[in-house]
Protein backbone atom coordinates (compact mmCIF):
# COMPACT_ATOMS: atom_id res chain seq x y z
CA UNK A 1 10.52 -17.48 -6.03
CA UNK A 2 13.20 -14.94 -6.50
CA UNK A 3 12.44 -13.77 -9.54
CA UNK A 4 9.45 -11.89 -8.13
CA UNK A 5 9.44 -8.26 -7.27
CA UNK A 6 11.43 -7.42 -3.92
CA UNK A 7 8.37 -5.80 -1.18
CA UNK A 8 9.46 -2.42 -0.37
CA UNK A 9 7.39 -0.95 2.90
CA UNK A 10 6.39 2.93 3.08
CA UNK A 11 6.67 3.50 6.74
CA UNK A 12 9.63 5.38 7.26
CA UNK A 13 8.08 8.07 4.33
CA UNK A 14 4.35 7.93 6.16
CA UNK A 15 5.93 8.06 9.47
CA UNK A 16 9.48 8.27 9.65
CA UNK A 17 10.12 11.55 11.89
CA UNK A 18 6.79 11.21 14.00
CA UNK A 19 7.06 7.52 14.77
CA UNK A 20 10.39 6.74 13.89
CA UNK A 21 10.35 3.04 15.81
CA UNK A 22 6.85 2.26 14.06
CA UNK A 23 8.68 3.27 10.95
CA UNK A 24 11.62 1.21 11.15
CA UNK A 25 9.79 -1.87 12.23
CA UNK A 26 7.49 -1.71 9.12
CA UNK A 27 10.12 -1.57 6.38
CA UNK A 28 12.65 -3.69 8.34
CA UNK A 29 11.14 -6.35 9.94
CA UNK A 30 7.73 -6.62 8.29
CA UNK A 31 8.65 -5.34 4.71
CA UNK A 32 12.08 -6.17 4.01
CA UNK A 33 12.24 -9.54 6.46
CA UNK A 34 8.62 -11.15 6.14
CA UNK A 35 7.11 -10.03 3.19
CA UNK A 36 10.75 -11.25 1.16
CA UNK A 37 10.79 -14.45 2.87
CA UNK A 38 11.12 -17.27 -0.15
CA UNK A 39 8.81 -19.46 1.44
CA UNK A 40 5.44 -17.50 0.04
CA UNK A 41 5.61 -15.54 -3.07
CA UNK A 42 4.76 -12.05 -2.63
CA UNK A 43 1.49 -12.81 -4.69
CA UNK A 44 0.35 -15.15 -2.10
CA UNK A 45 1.08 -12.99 0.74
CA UNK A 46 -0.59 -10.53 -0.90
CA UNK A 47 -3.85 -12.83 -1.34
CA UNK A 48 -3.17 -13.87 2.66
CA UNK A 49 -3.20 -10.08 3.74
CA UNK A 50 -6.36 -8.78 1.81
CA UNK A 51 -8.21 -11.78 3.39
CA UNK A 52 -6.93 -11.20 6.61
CA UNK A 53 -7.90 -7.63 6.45
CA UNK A 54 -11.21 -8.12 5.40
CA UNK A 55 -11.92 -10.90 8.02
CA UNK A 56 -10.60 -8.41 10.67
CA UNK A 57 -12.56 -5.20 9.23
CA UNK A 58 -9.29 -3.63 9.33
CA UNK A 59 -10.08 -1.54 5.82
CA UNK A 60 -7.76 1.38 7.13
CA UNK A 61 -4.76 -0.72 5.51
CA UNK A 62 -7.21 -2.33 2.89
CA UNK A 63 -6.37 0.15 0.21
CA UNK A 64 -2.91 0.00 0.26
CA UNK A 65 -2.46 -3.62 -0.06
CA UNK A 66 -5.27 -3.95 -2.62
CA UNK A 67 -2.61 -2.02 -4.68
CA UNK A 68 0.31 -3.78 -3.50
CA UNK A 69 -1.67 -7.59 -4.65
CA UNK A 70 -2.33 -6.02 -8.25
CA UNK A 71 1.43 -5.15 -8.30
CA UNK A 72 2.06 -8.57 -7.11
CA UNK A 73 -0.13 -10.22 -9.45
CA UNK A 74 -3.56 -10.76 -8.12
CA UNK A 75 -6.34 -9.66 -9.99
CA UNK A 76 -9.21 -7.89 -9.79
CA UNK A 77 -11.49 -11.05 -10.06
CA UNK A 78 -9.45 -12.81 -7.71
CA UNK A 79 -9.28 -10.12 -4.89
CA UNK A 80 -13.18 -9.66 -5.06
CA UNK A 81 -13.71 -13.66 -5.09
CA UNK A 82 -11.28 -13.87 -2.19
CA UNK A 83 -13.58 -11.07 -0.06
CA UNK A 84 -16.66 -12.70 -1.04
CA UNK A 85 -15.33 -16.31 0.59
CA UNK A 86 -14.21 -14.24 3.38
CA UNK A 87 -17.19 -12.86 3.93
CA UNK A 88 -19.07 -15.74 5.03
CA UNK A 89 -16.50 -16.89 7.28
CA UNK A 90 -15.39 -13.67 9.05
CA UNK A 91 -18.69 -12.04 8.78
CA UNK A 92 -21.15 -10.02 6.56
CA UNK A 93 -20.23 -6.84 7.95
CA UNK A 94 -16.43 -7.15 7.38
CA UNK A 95 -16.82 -8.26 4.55
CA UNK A 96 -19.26 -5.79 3.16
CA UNK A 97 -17.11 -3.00 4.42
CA UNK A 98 -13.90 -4.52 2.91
CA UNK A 99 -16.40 -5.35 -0.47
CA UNK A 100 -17.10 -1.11 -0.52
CA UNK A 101 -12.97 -0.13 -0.60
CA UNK A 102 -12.40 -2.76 -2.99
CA UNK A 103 -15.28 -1.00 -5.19
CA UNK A 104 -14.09 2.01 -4.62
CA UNK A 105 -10.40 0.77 -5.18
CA UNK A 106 -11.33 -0.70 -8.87
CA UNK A 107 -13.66 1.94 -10.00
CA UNK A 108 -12.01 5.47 -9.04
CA UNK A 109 -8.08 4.79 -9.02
CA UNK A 110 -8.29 4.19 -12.72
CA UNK A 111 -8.36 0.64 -12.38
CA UNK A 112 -9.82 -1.72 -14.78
CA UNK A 113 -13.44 -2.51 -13.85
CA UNK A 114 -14.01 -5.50 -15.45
């Protein structure tokens, strides 16, 4: 798997002066150590962390990484079709909430509805 694309994290440009620790452990440890591990391709990670999101209701960080799994690969048929299983294990409220940013993701950021 090393020919995918190497994860690069955004937390020292979000937060780098106001939370300088949080920063550094989201590019270094979670970004540049986990998310590059060869053992999961970045497209499956990506997969992984939408569903986990969406089971949790954690759609704060939903948006982001529903961009980062269409970089990685992962379309738009497979990221709804993964929230929709989630749903009914995790919950119909998570997973209607994480249903409306991944609407809102495909049909205003100039994404390809279909």
């Amino acid at each position: 798997m090393a020919d995918q694309p190497k994860q690069v994290g955004g937390g020292r440009s979000m937060f780098g002066e106001f939370a300088p620790k949080l920063a550094a452990l989201t590019d270094d440890v979670l970004f540049e150590d986990v998310w590059n591990r060869s053992e999961l391709s970045a497209r499956d990670r990506s997969l992984i962390t939408v569903a986990v999101l969406a089971a949790g209701g954690n759609t704060g960080q939903l948006e982001f990484h529903l961009g980062r799994a269409v970089e990685n690969g992962v379309s738009q048929e497979e990221l709804v079709e993964a929230i929709t299983h989630v749903t009914l294990y995790a919950g119909w409220p998570n997973g209607m909430a994480a249903m409306g940013v991944a609407k809102q993701h495909f049909t205003t950021d100039g994404q390809d509805a279909s």
